[in-house]
N, C-alpha and C. Protein backbone atom coordinates (compact mmCIF):
# COMPACT_ATOMS: atom_id res chain seq x y z
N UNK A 1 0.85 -1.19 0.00
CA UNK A 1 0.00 0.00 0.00
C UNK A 1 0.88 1.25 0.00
N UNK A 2 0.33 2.18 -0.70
CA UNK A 2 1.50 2.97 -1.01
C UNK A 2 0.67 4.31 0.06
N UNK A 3 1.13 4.41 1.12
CA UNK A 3 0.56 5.02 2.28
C UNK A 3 2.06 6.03 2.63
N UNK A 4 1.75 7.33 2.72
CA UNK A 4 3.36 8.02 2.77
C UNK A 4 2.53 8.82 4.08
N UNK A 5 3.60 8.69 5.07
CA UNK A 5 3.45 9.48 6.83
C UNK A 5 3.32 11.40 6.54
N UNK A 6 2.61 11.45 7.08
CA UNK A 6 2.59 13.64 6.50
C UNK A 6 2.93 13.91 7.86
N UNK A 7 3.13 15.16 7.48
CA UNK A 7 3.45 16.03 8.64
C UNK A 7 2.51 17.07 9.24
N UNK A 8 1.57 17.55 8.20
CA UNK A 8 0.58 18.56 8.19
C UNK A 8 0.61 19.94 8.96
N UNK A 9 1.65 20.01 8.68
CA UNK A 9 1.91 21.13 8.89
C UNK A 9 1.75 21.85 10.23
N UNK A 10 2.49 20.37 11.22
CA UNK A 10 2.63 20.65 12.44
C UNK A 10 3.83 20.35 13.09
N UNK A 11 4.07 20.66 14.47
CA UNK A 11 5.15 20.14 14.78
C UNK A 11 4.63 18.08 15.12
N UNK A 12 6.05 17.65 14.89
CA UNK A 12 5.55 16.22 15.61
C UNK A 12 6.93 15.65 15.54
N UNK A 13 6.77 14.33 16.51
CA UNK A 13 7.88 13.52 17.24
C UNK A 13 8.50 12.96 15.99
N UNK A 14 7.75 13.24 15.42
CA UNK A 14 8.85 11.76 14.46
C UNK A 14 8.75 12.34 12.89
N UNK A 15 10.07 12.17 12.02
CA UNK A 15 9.84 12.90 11.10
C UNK A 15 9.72 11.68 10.16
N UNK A 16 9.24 12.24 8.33
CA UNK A 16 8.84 11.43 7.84
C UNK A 16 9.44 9.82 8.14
N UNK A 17 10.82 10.00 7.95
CA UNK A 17 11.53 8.28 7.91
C UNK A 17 10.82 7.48 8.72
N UNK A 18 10.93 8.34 10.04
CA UNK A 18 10.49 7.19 10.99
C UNK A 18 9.10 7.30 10.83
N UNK A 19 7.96 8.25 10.94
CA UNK A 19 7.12 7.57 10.47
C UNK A 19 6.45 6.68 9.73
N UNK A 20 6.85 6.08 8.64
CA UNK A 20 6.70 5.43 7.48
C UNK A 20 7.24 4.45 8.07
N UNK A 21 8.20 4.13 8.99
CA UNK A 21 9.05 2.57 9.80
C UNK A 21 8.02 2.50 10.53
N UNK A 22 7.00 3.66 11.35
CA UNK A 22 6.04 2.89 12.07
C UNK A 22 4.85 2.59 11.49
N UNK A 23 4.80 3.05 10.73
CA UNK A 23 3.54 2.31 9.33
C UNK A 23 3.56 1.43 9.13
N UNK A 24 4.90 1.32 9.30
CA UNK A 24 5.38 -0.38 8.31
C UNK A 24 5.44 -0.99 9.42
N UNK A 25 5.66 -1.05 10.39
CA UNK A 25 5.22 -1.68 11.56
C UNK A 25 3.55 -2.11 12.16
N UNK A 26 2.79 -0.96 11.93
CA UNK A 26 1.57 -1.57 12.09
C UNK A 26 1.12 -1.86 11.04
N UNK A 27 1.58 -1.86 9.52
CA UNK A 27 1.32 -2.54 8.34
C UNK A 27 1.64 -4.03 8.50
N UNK A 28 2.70 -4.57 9.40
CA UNK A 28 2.93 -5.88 9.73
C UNK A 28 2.10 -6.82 10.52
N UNK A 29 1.31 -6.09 11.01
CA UNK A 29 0.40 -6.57 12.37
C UNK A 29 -1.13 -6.06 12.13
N UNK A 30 -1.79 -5.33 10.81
CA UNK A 30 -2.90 -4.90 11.16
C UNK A 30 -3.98 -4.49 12.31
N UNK A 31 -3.18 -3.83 12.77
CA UNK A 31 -4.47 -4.24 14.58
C UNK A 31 -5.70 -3.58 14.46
N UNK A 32 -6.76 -3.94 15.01
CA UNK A 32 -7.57 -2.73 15.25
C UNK A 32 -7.84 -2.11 16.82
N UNK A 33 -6.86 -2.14 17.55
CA UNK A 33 -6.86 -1.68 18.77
C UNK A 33 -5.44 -1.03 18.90
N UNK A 34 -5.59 0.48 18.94
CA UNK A 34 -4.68 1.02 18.89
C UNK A 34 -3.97 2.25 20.15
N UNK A 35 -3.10 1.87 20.94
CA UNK A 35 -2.76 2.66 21.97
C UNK A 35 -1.65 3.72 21.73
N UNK A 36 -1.64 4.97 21.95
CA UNK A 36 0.00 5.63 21.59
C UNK A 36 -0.15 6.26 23.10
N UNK A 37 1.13 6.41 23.65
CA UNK A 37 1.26 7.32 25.00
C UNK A 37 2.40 8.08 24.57
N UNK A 38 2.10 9.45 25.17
CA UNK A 38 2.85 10.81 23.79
C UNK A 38 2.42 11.22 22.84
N UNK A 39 1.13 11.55 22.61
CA UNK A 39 0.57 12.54 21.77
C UNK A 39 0.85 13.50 20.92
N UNK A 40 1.76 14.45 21.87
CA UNK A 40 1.96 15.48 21.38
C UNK A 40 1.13 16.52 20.11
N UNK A 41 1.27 16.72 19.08
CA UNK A 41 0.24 17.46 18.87
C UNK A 41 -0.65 17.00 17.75
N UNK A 42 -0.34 15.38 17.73
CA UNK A 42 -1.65 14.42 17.28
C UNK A 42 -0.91 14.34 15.45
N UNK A 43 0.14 14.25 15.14
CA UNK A 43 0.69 14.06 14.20
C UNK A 43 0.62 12.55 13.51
N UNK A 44 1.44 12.04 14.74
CA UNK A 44 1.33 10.46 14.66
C UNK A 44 -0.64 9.89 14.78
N UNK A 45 -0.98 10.08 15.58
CA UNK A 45 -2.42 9.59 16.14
C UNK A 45 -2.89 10.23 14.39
N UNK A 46 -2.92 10.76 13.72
CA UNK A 46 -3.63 11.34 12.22
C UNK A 46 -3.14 10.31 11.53
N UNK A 47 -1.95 10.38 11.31
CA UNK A 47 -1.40 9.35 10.19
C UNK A 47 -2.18 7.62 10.37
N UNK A 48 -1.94 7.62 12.06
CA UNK A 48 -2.46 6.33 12.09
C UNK A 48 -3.95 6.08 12.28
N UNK A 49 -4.66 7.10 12.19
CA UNK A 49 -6.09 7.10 12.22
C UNK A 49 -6.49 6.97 10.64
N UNK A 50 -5.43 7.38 10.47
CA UNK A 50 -5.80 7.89 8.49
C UNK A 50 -5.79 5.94 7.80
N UNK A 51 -4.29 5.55 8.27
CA UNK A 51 -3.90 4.27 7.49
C UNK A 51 -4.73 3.23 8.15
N UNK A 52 -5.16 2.85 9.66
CA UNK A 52 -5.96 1.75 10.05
C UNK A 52 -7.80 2.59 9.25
N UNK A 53 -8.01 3.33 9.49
CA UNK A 53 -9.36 3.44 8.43
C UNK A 53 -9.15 3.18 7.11
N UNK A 54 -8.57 3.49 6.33
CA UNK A 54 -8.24 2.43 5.54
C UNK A 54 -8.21 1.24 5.29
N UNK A 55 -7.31 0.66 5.84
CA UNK A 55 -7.11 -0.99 5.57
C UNK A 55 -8.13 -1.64 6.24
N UNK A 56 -8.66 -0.93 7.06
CA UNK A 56 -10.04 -1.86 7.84
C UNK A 56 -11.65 -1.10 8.14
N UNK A 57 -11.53 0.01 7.01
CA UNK A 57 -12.63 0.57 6.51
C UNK A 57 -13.81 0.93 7.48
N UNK A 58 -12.94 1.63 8.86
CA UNK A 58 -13.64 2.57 9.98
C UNK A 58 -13.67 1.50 11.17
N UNK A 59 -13.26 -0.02 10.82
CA UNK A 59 -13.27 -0.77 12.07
C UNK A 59 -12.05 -0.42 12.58
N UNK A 60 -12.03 0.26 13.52
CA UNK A 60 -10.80 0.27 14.70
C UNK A 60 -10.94 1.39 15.62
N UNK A 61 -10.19 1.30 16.35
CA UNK A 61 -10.00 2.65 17.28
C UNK A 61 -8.93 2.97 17.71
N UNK A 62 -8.97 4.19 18.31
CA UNK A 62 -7.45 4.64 18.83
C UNK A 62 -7.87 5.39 20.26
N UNK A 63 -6.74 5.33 20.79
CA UNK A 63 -7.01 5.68 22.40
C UNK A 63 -5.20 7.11 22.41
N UNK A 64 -5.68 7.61 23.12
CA UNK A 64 -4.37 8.33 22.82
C UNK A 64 -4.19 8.50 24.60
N UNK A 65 -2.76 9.02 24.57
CA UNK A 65 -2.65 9.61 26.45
C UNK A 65 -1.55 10.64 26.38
N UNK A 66 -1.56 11.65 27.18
CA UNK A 66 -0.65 12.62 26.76
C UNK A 66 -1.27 14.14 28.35
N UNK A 67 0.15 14.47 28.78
CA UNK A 67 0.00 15.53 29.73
C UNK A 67 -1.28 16.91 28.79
N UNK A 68 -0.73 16.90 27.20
CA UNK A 68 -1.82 17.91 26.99
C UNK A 68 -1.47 19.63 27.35
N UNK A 69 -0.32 19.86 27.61
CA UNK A 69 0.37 21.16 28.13
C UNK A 69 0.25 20.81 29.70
N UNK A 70 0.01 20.46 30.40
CA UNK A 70 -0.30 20.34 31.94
C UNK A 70 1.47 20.25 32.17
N UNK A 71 2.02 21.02 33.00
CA UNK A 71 3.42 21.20 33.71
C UNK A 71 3.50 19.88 33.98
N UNK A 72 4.78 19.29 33.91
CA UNK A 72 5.33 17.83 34.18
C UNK A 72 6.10 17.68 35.69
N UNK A 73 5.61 18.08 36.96
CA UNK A 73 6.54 17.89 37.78
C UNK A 73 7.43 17.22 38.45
N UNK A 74 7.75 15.83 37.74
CA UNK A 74 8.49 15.20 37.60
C UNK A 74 10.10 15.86 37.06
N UNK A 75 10.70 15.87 37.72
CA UNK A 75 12.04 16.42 37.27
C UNK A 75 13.16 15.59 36.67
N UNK A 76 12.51 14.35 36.51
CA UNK A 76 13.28 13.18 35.60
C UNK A 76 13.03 12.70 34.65
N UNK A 77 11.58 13.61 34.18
CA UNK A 77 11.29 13.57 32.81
C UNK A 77 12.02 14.50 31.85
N UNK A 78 12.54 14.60 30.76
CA UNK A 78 12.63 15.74 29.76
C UNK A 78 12.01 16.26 28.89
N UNK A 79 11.49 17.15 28.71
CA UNK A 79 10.10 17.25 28.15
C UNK A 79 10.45 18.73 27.34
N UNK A 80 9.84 18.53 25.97
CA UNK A 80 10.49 18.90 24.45
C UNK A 80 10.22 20.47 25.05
N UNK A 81 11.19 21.42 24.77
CA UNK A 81 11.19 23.10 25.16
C UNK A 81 9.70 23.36 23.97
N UNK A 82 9.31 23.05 23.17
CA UNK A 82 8.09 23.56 22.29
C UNK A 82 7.10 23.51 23.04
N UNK A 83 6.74 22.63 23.94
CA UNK A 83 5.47 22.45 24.39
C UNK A 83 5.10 23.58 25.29
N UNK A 84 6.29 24.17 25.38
CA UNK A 84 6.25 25.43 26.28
C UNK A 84 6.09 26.72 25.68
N UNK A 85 7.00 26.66 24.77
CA UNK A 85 6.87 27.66 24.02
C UNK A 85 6.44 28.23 22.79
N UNK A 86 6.26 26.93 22.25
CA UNK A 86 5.56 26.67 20.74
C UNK A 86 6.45 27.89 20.03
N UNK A 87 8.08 27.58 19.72
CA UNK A 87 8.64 28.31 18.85
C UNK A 87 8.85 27.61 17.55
N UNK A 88 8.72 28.55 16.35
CA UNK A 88 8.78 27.38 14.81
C UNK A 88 9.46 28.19 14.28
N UNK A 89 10.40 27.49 13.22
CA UNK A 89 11.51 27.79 12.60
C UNK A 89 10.87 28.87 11.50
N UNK A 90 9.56 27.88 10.58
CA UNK A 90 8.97 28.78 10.06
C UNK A 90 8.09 30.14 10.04
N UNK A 91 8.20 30.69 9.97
CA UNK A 91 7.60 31.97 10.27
C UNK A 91 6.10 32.63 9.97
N UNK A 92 5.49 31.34 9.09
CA UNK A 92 4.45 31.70 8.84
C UNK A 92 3.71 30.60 9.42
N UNK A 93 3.76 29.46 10.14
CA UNK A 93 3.65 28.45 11.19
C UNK A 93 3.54 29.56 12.36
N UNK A 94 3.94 30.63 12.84
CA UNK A 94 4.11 31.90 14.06
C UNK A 94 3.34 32.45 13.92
N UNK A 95 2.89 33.09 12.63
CA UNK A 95 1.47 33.95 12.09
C UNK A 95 0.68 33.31 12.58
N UNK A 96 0.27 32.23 11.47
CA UNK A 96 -0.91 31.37 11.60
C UNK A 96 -1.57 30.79 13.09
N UNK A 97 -0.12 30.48 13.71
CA UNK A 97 -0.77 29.67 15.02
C UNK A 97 -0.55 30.41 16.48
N UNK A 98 0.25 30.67 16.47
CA UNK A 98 0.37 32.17 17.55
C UNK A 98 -0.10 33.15 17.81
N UNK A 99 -0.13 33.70 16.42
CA UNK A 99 -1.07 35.25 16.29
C UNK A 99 -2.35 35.11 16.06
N UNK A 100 -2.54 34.51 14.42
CA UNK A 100 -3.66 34.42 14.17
C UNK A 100 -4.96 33.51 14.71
N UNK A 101 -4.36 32.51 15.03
CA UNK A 101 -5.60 31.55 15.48
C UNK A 101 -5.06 31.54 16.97
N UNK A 102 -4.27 31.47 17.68
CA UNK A 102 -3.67 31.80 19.06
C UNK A 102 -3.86 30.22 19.32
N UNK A 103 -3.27 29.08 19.12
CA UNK A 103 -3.81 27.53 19.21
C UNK A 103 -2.51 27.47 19.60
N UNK A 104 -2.67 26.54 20.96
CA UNK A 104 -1.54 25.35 21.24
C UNK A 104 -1.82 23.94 20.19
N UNK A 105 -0.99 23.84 20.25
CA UNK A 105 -1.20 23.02 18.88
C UNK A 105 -0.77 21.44 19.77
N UNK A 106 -0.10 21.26 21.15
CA UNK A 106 -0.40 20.24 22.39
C UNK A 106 -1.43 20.35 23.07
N UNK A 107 -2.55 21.33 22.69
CA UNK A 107 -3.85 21.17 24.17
C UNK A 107 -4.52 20.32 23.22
N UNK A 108 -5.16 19.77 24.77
CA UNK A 108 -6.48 18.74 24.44
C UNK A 108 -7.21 19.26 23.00
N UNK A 109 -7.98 20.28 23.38
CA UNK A 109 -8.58 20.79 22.09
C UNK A 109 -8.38 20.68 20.86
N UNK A 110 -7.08 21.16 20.57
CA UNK A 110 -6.66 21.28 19.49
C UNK A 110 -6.04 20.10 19.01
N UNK A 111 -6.26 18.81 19.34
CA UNK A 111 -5.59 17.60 19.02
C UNK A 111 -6.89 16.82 18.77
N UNK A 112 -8.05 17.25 19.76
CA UNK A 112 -9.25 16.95 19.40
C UNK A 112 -9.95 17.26 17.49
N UNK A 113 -9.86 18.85 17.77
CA UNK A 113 -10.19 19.72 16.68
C UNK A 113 -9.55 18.38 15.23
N UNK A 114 -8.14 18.42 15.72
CA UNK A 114 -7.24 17.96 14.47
C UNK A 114 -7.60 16.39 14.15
N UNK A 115 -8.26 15.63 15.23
CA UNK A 115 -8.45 14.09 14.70
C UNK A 115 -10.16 14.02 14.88
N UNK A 116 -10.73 15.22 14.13
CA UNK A 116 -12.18 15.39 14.31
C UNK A 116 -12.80 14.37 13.57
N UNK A 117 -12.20 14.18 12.13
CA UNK A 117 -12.41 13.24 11.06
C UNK A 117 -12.60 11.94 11.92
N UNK A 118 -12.07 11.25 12.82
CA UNK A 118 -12.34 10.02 13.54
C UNK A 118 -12.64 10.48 14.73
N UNK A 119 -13.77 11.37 14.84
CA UNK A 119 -14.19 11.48 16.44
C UNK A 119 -14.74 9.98 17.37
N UNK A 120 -15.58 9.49 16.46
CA UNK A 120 -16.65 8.42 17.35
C UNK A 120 -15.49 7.17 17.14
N UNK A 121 -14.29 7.54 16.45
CA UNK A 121 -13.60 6.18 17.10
C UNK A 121 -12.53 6.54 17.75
N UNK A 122 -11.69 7.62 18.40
CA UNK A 122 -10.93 7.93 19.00
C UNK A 122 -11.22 8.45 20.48
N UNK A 123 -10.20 8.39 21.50
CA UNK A 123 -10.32 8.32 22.90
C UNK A 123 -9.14 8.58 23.53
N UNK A 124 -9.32 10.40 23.93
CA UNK A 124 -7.99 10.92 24.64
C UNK A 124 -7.90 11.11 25.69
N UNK A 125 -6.92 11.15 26.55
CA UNK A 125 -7.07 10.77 27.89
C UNK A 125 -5.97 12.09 28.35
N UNK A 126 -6.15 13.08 29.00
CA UNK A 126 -5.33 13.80 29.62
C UNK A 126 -4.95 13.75 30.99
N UNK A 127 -3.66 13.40 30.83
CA UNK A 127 -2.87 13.32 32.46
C UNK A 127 -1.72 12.27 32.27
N UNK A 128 -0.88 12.61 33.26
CA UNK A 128 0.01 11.45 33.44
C UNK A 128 0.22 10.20 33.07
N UNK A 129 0.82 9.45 32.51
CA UNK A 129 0.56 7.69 32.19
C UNK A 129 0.73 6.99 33.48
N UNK A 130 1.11 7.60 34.41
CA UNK A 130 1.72 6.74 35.44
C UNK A 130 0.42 6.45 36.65
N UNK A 131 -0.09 7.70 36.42
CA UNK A 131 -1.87 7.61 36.93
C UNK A 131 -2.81 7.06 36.11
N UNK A 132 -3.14 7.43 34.84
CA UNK A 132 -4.01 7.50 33.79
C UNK A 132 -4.20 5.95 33.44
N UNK A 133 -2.91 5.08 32.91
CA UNK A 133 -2.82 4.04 32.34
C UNK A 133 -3.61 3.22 33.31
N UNK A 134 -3.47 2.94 34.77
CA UNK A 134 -3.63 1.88 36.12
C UNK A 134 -5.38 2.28 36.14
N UNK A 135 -6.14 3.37 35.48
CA UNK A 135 -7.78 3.48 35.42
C UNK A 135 -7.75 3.44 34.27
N UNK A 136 -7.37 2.74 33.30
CA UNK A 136 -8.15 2.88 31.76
C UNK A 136 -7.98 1.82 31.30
N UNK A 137 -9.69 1.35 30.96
CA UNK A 137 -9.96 -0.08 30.54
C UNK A 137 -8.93 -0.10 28.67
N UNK A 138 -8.01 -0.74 28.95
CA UNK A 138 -7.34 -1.13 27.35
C UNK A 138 -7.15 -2.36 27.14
N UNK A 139 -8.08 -3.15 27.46
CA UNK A 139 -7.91 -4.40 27.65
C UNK A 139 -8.33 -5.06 25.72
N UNK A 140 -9.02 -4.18 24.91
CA UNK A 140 -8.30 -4.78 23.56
C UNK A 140 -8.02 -4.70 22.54
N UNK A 141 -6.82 -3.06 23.23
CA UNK A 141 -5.46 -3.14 22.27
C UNK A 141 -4.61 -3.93 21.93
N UNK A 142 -4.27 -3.79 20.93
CA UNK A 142 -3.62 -4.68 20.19
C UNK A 142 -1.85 -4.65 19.51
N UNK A 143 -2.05 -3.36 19.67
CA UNK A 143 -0.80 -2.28 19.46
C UNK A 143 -1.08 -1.23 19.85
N UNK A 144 0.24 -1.00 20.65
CA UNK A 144 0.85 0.17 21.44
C UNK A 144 1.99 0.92 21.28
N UNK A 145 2.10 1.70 21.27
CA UNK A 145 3.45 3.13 20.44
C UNK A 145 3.63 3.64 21.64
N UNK A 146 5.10 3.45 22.05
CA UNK A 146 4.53 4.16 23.91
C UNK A 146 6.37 5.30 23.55
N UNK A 147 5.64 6.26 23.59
CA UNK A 147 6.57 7.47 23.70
C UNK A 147 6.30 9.07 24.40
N UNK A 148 6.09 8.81 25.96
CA UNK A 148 5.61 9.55 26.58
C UNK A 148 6.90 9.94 27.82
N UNK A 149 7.07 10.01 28.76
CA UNK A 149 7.62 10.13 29.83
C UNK A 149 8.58 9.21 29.40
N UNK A 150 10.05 9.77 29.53
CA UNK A 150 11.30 8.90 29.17
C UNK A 150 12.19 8.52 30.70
N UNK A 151 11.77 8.72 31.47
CA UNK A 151 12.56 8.42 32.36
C UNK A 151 12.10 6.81 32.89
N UNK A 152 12.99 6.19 33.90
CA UNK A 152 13.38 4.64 34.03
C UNK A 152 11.66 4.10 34.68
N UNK A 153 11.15 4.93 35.68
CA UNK A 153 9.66 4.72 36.28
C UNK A 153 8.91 4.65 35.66
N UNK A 154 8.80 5.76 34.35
CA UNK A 154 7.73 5.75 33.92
C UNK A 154 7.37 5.36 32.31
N UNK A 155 8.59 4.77 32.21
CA UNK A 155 9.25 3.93 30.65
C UNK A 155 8.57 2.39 31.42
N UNK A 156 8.91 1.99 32.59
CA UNK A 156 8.59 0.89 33.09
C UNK A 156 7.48 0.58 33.34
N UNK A 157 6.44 1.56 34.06
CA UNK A 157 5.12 1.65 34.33
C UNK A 157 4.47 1.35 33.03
N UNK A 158 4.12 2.14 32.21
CA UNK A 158 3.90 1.72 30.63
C UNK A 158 3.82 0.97 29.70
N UNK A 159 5.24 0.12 30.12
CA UNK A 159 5.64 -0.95 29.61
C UNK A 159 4.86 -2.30 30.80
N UNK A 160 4.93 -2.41 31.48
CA UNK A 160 3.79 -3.61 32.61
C UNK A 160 2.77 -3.29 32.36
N UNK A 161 1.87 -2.32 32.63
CA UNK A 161 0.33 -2.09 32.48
C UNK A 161 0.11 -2.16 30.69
N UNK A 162 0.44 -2.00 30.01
CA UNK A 162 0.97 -2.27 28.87
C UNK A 162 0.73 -3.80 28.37
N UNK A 163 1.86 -4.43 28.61
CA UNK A 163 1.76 -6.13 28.26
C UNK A 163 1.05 -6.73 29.32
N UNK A 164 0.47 -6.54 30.13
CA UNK A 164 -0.56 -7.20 30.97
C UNK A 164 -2.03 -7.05 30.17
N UNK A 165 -1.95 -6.03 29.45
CA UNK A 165 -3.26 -5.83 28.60
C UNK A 165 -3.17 -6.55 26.81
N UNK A 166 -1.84 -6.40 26.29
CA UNK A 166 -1.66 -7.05 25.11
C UNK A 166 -1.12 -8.16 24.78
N UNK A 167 -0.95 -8.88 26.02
CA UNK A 167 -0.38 -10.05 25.99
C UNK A 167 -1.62 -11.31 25.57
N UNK A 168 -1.11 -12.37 25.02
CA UNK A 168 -2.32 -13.26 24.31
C UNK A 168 -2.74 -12.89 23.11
N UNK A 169 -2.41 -11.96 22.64
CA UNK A 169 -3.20 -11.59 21.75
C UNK A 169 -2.33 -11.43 20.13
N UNK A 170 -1.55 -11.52 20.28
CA UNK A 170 -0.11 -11.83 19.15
C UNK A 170 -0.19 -10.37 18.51
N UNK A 171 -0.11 -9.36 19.70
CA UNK A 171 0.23 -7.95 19.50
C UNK A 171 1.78 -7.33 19.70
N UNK A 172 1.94 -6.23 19.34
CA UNK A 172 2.73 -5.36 19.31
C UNK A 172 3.20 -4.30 20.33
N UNK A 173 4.33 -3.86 20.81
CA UNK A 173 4.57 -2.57 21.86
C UNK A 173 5.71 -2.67 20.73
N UNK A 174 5.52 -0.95 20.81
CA UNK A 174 7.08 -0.05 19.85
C UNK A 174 7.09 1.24 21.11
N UNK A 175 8.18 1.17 21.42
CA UNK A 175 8.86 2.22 22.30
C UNK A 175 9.91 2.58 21.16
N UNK A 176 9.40 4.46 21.16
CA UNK A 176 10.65 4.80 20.63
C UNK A 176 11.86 5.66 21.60
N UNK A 177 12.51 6.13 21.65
CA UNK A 177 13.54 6.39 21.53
C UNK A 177 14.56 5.55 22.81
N UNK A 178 15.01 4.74 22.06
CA UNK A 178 15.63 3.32 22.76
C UNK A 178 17.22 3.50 22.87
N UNK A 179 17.54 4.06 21.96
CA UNK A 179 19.42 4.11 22.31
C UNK A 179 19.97 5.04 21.23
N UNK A 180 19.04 5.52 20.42
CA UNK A 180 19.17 6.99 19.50
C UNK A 180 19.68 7.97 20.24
N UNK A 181 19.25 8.36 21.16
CA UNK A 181 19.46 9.54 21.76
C UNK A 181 20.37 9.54 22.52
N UNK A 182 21.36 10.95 22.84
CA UNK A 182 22.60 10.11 24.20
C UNK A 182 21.97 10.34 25.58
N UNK A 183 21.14 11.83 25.36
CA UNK A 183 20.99 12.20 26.61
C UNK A 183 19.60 11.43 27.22
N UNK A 184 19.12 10.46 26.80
CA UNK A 184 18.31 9.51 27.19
C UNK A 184 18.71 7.90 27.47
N UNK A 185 18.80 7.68 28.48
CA UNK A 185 19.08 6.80 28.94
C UNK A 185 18.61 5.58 29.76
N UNK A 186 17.36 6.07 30.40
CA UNK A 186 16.26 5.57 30.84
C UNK A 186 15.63 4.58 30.50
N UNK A 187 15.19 5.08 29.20
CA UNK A 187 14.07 4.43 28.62
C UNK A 187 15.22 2.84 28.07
N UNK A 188 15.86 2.98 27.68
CA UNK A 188 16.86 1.63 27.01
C UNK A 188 16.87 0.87 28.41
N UNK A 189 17.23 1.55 29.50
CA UNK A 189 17.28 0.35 30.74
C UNK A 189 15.93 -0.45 31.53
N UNK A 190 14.70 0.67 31.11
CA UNK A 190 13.85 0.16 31.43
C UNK A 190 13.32 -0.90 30.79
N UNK A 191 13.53 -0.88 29.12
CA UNK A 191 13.37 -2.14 28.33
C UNK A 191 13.67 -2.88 28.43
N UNK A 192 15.62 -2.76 28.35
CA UNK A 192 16.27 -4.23 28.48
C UNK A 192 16.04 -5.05 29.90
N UNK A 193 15.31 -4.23 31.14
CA UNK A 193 15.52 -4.85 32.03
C UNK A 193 13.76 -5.66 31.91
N UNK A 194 12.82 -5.00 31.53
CA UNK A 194 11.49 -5.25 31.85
C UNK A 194 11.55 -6.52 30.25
N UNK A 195 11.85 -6.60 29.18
CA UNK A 195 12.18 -7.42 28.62
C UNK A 195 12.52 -8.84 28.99
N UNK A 196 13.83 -8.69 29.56
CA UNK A 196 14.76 -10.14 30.22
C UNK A 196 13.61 -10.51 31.37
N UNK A 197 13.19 -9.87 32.49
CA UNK A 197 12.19 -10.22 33.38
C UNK A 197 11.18 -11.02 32.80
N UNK A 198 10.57 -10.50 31.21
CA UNK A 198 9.62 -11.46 31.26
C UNK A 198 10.03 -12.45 29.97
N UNK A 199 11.06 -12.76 29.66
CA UNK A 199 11.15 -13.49 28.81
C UNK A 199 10.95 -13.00 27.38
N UNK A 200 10.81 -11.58 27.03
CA UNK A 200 10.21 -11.60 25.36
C UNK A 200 11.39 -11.33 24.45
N UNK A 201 10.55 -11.08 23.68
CA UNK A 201 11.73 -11.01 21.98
C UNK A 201 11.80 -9.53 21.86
N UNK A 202 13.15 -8.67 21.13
CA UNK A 202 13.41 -7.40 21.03
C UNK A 202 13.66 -7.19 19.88
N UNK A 203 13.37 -6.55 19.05
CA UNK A 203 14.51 -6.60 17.85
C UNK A 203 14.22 -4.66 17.77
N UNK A 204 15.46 -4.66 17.67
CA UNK A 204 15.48 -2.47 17.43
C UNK A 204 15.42 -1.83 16.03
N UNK A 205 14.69 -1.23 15.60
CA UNK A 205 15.52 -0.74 14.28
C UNK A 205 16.21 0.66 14.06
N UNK A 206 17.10 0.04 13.61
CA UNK A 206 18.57 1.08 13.88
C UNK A 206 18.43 1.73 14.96
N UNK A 207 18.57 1.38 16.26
CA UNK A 207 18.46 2.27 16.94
C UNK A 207 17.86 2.79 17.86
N UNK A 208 16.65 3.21 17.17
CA UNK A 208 15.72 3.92 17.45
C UNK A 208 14.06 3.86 18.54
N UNK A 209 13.44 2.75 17.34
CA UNK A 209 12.34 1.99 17.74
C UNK A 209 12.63 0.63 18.63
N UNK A 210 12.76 0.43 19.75
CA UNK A 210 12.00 -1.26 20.42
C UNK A 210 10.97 -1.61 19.98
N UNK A 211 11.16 -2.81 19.06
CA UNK A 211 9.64 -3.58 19.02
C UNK A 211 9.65 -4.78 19.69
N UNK A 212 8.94 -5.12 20.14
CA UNK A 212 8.32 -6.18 21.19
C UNK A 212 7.29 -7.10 20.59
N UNK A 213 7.25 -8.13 20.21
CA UNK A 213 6.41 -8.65 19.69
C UNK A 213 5.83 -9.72 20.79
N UNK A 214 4.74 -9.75 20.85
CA UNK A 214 4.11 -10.38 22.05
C UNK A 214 3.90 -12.02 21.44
């Protein structure tokens, strides 16, 4: 399927390459139960709302989780300087969304607004994962994209409440940023260690993505 990842003319986590590696990742697994933790400003959650309506013609859903601008007081998280300040290289991205329409382009709203096209099958959850995940029935997702809170607690938390819900089910967890980054370190120990604990399979690509195949 010749399905290419957009950007739409927002900011978002992952630029084309890797989007299109996580396409091709849930192009491997078709799911129709779909979890991402890390939102951000609904870039990814579009693309993948766009390609599972598609291939399964409005059967599926997506659940999203994400702070939403809410201050992170966790001081062992690192958390992207934009969400604060929403600065863009481009200058007419500053007009448009600063001045003219005055939109956080991370609040609830406006992530709402942006995945309006799949309202009655999408489900966002604002707050913490480390609270949020332990009350929210996800019992059948199928695939999970977990790129929220990078530090060792809450890479781990995510990852258990997580495969306690997708396990049996010959699903998917992709954690990205696994050993790409230097100044992240966390998240790689929380894998390799929550991994070996339960026995599963890892395979990385380049880098970047942990996939977990259940």
């Amino acid at each position: 399927m010749d399905f290419k990842f957009k950007k739409y003319w927002r900011k978002t986590g992952l630029n084309p390459k890797w989007g299109n590696k996580l396409i091709e990742l849930v192009n491997e697994k078709k799911p129709h139960h779909f979890l991402e933790i890390g939102v951000f400003c609904g870039v990814t959650s579009r693309n993948i709302c766009e390609f599972l309506n598609i291939i399964h013609r409005g059967n599926f859903t997506y659940t999203g989780i994400d702070l939403f601008g809410d201050e992170n007081e966790d001081n062992n998280e690192k958390k992207p300087t934009y969400i604060k300040s929403q600065k863009f290289s481009n200058p007419l991205k500053h007009l448009y969304y600063n001045l003219l329409m005055r939109e956080n382009l991370n609040s609830l709203d406006s992530v709402r607004k942006f995945l309006k096209n799949f309202e009655d099958k999408v489900n966002l959850h604002k707050g913490n994962s480390n609270e949020v995940l332990k009350n929210l029935d996800i019992h059948r997702i199928d695939f999970a994209f977990i790129d929220g809170g990078h530090s060792y607690q809450t890479t781990l938390n995510d990852l258990e409440i997580v495969y306690e819900n997708i396990k049996g089910k010959k699903g998917t967890i992709v954690c990205d940023d696994y050993q790409d980054a230097n100044y992240i370190t966390d998240v790689k120990k929380a894998i390799d260690y929550y991994v070996k604990k339960e026995s599963l399979s890892l395979r990385v690509v380049e880098g970047k993505f942990a996939v977990i195949d259940i």
